[in-house]
Protein backbone atom coordinates (compact mmCIF):
# COMPACT_ATOMS: atom_id res chain seq x y z
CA UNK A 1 52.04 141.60 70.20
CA UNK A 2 54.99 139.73 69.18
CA UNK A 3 53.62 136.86 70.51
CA UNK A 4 50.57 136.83 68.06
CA UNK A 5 52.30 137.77 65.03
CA UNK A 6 54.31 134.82 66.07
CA UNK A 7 51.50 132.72 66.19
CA UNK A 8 49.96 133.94 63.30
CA UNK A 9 52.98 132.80 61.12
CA UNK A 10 52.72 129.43 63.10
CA UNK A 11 49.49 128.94 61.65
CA UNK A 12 49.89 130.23 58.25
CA UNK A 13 53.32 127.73 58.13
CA UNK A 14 51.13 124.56 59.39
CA UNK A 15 48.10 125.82 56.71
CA UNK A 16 50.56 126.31 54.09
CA UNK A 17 52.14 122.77 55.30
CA UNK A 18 48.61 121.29 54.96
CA UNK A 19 47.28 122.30 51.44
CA UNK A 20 50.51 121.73 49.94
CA UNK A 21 50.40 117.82 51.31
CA UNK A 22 47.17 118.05 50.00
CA UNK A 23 47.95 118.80 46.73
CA UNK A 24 50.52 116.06 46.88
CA UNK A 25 47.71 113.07 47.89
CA UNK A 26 45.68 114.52 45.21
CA UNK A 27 48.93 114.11 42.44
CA UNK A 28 49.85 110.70 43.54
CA UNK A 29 46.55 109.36 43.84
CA UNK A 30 45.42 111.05 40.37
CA UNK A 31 48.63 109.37 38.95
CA UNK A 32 47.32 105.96 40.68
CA UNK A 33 44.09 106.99 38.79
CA UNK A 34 45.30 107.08 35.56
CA UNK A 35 47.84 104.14 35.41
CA UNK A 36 44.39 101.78 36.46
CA UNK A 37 42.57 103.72 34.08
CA UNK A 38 44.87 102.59 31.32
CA UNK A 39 44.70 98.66 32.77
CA UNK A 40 40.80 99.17 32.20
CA UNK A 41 40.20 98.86 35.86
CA UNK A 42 39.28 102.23 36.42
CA UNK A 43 35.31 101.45 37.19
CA UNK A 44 33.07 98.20 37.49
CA UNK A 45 29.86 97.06 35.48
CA UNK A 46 26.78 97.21 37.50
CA UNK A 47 24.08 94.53 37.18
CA UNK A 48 20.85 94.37 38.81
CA UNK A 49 17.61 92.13 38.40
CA UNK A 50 14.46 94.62 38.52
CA UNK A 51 11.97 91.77 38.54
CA UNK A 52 13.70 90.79 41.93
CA UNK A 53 13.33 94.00 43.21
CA UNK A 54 9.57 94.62 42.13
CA UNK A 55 8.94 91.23 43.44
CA UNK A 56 10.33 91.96 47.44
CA UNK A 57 8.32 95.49 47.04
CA UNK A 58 5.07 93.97 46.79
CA UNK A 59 5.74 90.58 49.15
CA UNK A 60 7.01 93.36 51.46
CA UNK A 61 3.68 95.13 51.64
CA UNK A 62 1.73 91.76 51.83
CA UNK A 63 3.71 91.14 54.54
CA UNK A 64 2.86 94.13 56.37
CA UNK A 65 -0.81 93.51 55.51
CA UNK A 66 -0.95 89.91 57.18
CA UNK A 67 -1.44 89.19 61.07
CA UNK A 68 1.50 87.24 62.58
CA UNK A 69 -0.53 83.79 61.62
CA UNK A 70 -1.23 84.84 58.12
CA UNK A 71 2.12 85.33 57.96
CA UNK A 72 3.40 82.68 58.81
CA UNK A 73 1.30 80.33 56.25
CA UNK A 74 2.68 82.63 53.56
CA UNK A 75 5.97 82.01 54.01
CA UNK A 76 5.33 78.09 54.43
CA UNK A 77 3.10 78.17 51.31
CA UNK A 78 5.94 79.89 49.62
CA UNK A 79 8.92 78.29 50.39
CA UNK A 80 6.72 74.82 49.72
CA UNK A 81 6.10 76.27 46.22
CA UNK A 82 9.46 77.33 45.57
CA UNK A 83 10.88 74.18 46.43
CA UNK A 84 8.09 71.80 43.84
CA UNK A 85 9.71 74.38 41.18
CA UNK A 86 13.33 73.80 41.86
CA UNK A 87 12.70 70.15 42.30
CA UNK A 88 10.46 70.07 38.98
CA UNK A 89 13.33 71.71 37.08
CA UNK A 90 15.84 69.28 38.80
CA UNK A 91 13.83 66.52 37.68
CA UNK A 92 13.19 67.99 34.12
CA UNK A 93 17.12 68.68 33.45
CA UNK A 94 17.74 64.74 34.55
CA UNK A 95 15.25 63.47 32.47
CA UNK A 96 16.85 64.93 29.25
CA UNK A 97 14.02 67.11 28.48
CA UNK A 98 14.72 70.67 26.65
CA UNK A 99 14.54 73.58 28.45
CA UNK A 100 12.21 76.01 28.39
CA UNK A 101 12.94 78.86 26.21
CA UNK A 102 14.61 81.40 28.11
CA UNK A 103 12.45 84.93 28.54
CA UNK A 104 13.18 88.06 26.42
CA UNK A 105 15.29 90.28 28.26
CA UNK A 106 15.06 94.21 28.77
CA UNK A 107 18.57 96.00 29.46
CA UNK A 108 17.54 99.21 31.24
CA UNK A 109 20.21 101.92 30.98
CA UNK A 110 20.36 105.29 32.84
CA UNK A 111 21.59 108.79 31.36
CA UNK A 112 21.96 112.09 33.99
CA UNK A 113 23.11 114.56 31.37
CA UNK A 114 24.73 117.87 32.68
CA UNK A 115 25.99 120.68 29.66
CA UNK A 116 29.02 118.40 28.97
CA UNK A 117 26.83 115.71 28.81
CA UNK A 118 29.52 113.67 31.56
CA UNK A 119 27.88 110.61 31.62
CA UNK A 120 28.42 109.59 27.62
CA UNK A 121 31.88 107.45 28.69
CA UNK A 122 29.57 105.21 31.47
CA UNK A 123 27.07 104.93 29.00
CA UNK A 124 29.34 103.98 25.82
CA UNK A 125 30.52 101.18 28.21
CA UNK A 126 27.25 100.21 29.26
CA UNK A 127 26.41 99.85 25.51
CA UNK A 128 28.69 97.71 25.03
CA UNK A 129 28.48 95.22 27.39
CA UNK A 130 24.99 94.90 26.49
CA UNK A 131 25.73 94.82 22.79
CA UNK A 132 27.68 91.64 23.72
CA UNK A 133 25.11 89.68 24.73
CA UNK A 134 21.20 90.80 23.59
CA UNK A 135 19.44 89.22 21.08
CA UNK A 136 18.31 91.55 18.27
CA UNK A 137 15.08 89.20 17.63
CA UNK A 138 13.70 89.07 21.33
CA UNK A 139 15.49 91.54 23.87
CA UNK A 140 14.81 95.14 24.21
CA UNK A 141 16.95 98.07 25.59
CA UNK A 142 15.40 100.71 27.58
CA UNK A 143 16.97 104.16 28.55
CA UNK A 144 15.61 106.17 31.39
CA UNK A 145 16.75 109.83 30.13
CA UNK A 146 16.87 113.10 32.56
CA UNK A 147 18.93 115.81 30.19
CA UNK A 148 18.14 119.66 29.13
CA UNK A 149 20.72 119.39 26.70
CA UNK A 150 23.79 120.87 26.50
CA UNK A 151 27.24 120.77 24.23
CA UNK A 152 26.41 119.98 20.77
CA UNK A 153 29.84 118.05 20.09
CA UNK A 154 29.17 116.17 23.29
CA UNK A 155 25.44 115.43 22.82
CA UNK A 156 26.29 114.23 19.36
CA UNK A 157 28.38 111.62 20.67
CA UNK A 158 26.11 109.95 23.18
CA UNK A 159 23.06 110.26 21.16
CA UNK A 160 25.69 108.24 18.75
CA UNK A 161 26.36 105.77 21.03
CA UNK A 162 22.23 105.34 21.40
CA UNK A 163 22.01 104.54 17.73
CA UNK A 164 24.86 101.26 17.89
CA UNK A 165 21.79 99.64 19.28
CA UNK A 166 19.56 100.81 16.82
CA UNK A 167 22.19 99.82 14.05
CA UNK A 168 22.36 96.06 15.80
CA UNK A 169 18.43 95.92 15.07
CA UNK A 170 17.50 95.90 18.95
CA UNK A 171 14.06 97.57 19.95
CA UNK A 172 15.32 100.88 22.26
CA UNK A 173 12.59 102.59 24.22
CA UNK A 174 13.42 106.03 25.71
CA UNK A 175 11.46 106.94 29.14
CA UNK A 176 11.46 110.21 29.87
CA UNK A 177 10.37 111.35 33.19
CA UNK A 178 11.14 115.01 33.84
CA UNK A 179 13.36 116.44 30.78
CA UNK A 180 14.61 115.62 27.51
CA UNK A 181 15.06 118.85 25.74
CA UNK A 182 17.34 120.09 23.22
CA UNK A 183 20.29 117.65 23.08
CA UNK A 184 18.41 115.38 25.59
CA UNK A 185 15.99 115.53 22.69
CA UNK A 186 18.34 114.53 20.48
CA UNK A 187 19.30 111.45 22.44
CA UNK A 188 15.46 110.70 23.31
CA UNK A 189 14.38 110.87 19.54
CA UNK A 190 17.02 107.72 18.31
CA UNK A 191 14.97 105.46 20.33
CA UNK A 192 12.07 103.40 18.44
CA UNK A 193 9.38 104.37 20.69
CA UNK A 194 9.36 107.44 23.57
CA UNK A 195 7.70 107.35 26.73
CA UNK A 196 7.02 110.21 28.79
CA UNK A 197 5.70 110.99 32.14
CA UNK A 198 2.65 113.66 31.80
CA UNK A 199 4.44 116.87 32.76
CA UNK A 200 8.07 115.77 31.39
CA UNK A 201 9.69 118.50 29.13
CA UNK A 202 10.49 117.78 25.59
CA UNK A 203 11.65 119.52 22.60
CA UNK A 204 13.87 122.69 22.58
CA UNK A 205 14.81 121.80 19.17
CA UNK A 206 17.24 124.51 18.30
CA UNK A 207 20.78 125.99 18.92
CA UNK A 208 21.89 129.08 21.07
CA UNK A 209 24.91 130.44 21.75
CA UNK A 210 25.66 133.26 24.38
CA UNK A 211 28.87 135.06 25.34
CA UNK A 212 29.61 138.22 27.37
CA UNK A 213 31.79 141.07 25.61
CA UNK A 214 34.39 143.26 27.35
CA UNK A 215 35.94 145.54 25.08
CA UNK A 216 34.26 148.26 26.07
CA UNK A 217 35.34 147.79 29.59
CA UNK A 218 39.17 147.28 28.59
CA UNK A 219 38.84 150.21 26.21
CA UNK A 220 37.64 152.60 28.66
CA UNK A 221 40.19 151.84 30.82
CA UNK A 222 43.16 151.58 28.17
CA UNK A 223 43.62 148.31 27.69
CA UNK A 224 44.26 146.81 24.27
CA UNK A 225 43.23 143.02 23.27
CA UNK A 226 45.20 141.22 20.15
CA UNK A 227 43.90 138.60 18.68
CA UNK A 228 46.33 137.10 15.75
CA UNK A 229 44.91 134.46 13.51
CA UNK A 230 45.76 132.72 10.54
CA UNK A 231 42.02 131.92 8.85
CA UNK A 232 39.66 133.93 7.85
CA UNK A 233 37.21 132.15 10.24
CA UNK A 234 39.40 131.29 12.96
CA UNK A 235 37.60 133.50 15.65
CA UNK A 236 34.31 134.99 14.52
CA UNK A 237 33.32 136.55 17.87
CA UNK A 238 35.90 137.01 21.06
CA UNK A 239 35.14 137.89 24.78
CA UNK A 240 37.73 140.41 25.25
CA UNK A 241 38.42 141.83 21.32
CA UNK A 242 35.70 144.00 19.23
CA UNK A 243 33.19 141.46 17.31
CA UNK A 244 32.58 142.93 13.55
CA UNK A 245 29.41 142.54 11.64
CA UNK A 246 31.04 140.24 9.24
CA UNK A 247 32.14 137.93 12.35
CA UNK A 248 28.61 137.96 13.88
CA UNK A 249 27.03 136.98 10.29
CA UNK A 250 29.47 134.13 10.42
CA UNK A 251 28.60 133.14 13.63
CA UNK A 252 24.82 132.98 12.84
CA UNK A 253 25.44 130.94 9.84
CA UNK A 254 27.38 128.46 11.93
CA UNK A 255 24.84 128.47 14.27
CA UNK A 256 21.30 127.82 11.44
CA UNK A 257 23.84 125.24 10.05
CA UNK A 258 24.10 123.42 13.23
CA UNK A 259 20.05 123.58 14.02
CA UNK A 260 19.91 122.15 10.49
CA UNK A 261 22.10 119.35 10.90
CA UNK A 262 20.16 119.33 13.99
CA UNK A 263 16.35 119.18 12.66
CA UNK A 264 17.56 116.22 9.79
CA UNK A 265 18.67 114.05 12.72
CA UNK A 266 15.47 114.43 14.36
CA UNK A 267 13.20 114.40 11.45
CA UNK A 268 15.68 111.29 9.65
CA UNK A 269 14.50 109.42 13.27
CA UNK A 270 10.98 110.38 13.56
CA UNK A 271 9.97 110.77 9.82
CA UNK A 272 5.72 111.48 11.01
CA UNK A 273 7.07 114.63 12.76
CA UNK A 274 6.02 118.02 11.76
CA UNK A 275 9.63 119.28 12.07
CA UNK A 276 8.82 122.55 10.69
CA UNK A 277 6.16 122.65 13.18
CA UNK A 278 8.36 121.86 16.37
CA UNK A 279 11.94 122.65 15.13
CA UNK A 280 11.70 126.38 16.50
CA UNK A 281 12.78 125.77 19.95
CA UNK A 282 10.07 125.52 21.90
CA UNK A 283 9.37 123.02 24.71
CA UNK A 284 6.23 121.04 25.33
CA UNK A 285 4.58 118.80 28.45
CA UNK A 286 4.31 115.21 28.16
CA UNK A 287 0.52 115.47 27.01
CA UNK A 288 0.98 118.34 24.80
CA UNK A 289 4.32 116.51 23.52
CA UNK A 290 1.76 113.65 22.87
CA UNK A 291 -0.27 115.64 20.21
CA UNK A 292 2.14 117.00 18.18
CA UNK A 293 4.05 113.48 18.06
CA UNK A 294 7.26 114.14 19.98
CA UNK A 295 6.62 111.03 22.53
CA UNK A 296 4.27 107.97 21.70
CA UNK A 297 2.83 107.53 24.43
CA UNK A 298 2.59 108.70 28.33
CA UNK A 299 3.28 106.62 31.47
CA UNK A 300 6.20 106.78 34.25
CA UNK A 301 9.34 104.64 33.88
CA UNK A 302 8.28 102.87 36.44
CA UNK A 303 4.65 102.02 35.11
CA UNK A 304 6.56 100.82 32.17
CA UNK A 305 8.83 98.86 34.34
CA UNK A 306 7.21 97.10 35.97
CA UNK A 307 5.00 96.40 33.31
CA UNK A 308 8.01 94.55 31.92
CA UNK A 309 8.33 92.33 34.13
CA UNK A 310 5.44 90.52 33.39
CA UNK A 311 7.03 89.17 29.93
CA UNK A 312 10.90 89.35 30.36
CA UNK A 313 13.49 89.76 32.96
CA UNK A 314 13.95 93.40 33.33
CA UNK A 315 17.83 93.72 34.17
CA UNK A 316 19.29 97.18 34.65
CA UNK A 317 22.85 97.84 33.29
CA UNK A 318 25.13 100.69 35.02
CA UNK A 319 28.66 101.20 34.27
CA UNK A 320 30.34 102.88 37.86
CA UNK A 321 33.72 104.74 37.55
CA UNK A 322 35.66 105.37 40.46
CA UNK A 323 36.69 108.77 41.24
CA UNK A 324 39.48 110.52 42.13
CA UNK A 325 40.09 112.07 45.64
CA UNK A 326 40.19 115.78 43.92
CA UNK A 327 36.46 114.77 42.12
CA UNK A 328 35.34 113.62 45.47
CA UNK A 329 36.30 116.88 47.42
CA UNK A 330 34.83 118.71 44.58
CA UNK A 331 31.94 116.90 44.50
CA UNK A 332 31.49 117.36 48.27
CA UNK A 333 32.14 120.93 48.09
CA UNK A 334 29.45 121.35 45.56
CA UNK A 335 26.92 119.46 47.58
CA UNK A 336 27.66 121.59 50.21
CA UNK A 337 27.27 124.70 48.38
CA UNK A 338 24.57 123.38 46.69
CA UNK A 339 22.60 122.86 49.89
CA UNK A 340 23.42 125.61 51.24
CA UNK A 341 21.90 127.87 48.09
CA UNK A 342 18.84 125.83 48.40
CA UNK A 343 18.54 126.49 52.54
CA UNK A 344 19.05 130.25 51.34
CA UNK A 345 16.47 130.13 48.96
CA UNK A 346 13.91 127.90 50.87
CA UNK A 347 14.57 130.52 53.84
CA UNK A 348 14.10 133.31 51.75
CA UNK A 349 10.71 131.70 49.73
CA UNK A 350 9.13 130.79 53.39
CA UNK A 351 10.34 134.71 54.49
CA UNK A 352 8.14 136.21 51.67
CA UNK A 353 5.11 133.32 52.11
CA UNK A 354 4.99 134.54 55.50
């Protein structure tokens, strides 16, 4: 017995030993984090040419398609034509000649929004590189948007950021391809024209707010909860005090204010909107969307794409930040628990099926 309690402590020492050397790696390396995110080094800009991509699809599948000789006399026709164009533009630059005009170019931008809306610092970056170097006349920026909204304050800001492009007179195209509700909405409705995929979700054009109360509880079991404020309006409603009538009617002023401010900014960007008409929070499919004039027209991201391609060089712009070891174990620990929630419910789903 003495033994084991022995070896118990062992092990709770060499655990305790662990985490704290842990927590250590984590400091250090956070600190590391922050000095390079001060040099500006903290991530790296992400370019990649679409039509190139597009282009090895499709040669890919030929490929397949072809017997070994067929094949082969693809690749030798290929290589023979790409070598007449490099020595015709050879020729042409030693001649004197001008060059051709060079092709309109299409920036395409990504946005994953969660509640904070996280990605608004990649994007701002992303902005403005491109800023830097598209022409307002002839390029085009185009933002493939997945968001059901989230933080007004934070939405606010990268729906912001989405209209420096407008202000620099550059077309923006939004494709939406599962969700842009509520602040996704918001950043969706800055662009110039919105494209949607048939069942994407748009709209939600309106403000909630939702917060559990526990005085009650801490009543009932003799607890008291202080608030002290200096402000009429400091704190309207609380978690843990009692919320008054008078601090509720606040709160839902606040609140119609915001879905005002909210309902100009739409209706300022998309003036033929019925905002009366969709500005009561309800969402709509991509086709339904259509009709009441919340998207302009419907087709995939990639339909529009590739599309692209045809008249510019479609380049997509991502900025990358590194992360920290303590976002990395997080992250891994909530794809882990993430999977395993979906293994429980996918268990449970084929359970009732059956």
């Amino acid at each position: 017995m003495e033994f084991l309690t022995e070896f118990g402590l062992f092990i709770a020492k060499t655990v305790t030993l662990v985490v704290a050397l842990l927590v250590i790696v984590s400091v250090v390396l956070s600190a590391a984090h922050k000095d390079k995110d001060d040099q500006g080094s903290d991530g790296e800009l992400r370019v990649r040419k679409l039509n190139e991509k597009y282009r090895k699809l499709r040669e890919s599948l030929q490929a397949k398609l072809r017997s070994d000789s067929e094949r082969k006399t693809f690749e030798k026709a290929r290589k023979k034509e790409d070598k007449a164009k490099q020595k015709a533009e050879k020729a042409k630059r030693k001649s004197g000649d001008a060059e051709e005009k060079p092709r309109p170019k299409v920036y395409v931008l990504d946005f994953d929004g969660d509640i904070k809306a996280s990605d608004t610092d990649s994007l701002r970056r992303s902005i403005t590189a491109v800023l830097s170097v598209a022409e307002p006349e002839t390029d085009e920026v185009v933002i493939r948007l997945e968001s059901g909204g989230g933080l007004v304050h934070s939405y606010g800001l990268a729906a912001a950021q989405l209209d420096r492009i407008r202000a620099k007179g550059i077309r923006l195209t939004a494709c939406v391809d599962k969700v842009a509700a509520s602040g996704g909405y918001m950043m969706a409705c800055v662009a110039d024209r919105i494209v949607a995929s048939p069942f994407a979700i748009l709209g939600s054009i309106g403000v909630v707010a939702q917060l559990p109360n526990f005085h009650r509880f801490l009543k009932k079991n003799d607890v008291d909860f202080e608030i002290l404020t200096a402000g009429e309006h400091k704190r309207t409603m609380t978690v843990f005090g009692e919320n008054t009538d008078k601090g509720r009617t606040k709160f839902l002023e606040d609140l119609e204010d915001t879905h005002v401010l909210f309902k100009e900014y739409v209706g300022e960007r998309r003036p033929e909107l019925d905002i009366a008409a969709v500005a009561n929070g309800d969402i709509w499919f991509g086709r339904r969307a259509l009709e009441v004039k919340l998207v302009d027209e419907i087709k995939t991201s990639d339909e529009f794409l590739i599309e692209a391609c045809d008249r510019a060089d479609v380049i997509s712009v991502g900025f990358q930040r590194k992360r920290t070891l303590p976002e990395k174990l997080g992250l891994a620990t909530s794809a882990a628990l993430e999977h395993t929630v979906w293994r429980v419910l996918g268990a449970f789903r084929n359970q009732k099926i059956q």
